[in-house]
C-alpha atoms as a PDB file:
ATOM      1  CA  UNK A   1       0.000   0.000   0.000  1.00  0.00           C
ATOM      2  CA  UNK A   2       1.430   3.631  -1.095  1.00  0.00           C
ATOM      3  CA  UNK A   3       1.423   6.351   1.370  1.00  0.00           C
ATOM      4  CA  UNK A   4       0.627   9.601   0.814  1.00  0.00           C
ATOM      5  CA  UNK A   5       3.154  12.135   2.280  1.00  0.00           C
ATOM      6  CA  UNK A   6      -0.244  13.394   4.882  1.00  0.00           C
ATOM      7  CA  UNK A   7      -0.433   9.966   5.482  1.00  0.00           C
ATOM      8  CA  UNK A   8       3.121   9.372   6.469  1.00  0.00           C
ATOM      9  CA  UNK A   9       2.789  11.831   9.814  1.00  0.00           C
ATOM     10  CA  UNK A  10       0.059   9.449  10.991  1.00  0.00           C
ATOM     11  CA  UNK A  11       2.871   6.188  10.133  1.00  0.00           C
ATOM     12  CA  UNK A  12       4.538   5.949  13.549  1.00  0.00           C
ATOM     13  CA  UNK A  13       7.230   3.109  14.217  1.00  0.00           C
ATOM     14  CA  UNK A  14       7.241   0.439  17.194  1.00  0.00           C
ATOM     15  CA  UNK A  15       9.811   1.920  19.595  1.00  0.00           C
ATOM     16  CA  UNK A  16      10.267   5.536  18.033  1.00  0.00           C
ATOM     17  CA  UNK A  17      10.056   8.331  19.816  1.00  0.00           C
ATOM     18  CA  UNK A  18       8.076  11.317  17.954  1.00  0.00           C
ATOM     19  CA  UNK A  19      10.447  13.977  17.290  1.00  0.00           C
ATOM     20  CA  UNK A  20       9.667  17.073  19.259  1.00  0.00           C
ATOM     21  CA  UNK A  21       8.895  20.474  17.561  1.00  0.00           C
ATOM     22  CA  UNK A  22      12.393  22.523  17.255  1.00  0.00           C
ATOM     23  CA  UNK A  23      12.024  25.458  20.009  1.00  0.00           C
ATOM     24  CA  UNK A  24      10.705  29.136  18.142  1.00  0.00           C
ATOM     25  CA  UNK A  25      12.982  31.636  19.246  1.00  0.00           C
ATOM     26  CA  UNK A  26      11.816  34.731  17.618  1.00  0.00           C
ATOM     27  CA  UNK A  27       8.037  36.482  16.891  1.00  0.00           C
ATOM     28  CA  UNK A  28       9.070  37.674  13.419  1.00  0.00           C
ATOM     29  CA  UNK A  29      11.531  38.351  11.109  1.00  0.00           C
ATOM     30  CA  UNK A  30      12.512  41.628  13.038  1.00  0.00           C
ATOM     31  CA  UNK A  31      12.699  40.339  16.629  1.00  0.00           C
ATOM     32  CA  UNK A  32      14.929  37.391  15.294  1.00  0.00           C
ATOM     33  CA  UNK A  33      18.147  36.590  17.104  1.00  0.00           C
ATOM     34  CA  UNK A  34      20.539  33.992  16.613  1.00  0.00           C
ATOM     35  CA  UNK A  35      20.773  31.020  19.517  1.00  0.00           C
ATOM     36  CA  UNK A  36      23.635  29.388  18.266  1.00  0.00           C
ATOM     37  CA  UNK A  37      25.096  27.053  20.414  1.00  0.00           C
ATOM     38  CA  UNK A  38      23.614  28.285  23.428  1.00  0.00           C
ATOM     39  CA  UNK A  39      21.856  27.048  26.263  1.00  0.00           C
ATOM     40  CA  UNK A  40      19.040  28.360  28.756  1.00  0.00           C
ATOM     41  CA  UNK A  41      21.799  29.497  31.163  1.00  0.00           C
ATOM     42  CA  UNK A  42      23.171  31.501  28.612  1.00  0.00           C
ATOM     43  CA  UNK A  43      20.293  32.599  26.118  1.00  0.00           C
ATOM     44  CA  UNK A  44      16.248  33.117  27.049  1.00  0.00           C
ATOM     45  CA  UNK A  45      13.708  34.211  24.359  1.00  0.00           C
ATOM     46  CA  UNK A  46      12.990  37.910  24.482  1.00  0.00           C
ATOM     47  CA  UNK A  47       9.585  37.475  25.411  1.00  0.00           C
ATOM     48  CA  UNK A  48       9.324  36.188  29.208  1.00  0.00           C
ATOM     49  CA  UNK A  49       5.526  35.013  28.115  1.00  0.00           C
ATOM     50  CA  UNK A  50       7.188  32.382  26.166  1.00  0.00           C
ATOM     51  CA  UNK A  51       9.939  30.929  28.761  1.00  0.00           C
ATOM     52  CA  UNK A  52       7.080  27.947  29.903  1.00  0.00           C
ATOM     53  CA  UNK A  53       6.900  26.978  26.078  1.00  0.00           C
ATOM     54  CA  UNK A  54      10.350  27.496  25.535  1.00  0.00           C
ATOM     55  CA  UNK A  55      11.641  25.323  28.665  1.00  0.00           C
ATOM     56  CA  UNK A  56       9.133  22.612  27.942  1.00  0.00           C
ATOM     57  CA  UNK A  57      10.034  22.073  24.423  1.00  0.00           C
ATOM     58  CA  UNK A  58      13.654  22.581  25.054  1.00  0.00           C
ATOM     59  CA  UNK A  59      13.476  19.344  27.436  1.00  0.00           C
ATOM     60  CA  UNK A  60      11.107  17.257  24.784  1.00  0.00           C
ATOM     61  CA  UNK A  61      13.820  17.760  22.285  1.00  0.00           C
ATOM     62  CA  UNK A  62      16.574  16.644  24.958  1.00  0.00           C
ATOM     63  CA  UNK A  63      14.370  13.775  25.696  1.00  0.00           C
ATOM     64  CA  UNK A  64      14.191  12.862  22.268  1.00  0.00           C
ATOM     65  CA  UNK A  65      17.810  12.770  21.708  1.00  0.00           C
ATOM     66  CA  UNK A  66      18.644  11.147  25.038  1.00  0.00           C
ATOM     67  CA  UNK A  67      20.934  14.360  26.142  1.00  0.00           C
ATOM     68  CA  UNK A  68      21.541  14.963  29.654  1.00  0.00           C
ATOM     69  CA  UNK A  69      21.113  18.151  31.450  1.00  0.00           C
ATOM     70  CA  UNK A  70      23.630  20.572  32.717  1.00  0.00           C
ATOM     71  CA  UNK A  71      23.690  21.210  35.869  1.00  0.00           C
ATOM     72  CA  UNK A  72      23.123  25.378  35.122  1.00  0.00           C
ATOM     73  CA  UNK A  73      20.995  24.539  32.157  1.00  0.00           C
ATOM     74  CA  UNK A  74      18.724  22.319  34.806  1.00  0.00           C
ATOM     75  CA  UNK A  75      18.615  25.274  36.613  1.00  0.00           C
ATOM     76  CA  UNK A  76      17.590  28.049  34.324  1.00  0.00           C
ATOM     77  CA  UNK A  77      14.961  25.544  32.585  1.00  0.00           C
ATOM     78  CA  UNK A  78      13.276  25.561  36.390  1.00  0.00           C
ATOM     79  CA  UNK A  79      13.471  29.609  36.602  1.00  0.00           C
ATOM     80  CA  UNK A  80      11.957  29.349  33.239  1.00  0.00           C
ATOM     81  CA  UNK A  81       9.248  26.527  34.135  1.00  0.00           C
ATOM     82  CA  UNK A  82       8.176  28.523  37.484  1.00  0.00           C
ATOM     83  CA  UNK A  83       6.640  30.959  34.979  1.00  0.00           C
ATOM     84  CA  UNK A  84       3.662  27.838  33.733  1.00  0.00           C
END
């Protein structure tokens, strides 16, 4: 049977974990600033409304990846999480 490529998102494999959405770090082409390399406990988004998002979907994509935390990036994802 063929798959379509909608039908493909719905296709998920024994054992795989979904691969989490890639953090936004910018509202529009103007507010955009480069991340880089860094890490919570050296870069937030500009907007402190979007630190709960941020932190939550900076951890999915660490889960995904089996990463482990830093012990000042742990610490800045809670500062960020205490604003949920």
């Amino acid at each position: 049977m063929a798959l379509r490529g909608e039908q493909l998102d719905d296709v998920e494999a024994p054992g795989v974990r979904e691969r989490p959405q890639r953090p936004a770090t910018h509202r529009g082409h103007r507010q955009r600033q480069p991340v880089k390399d860094q890490d919570p406990s050296t870069w937030k988004p500009p907007l402190s409304s979007y630190y709960c998002t941020y932190a939550k979907m900076w951890i999915a994509s660490k889960y995904h990846w089996f990463l482990k935390l830093q012990s000042s990036e742990k610490t800045a994802l809670q500062s960020m999480l205490n604003t949920c």
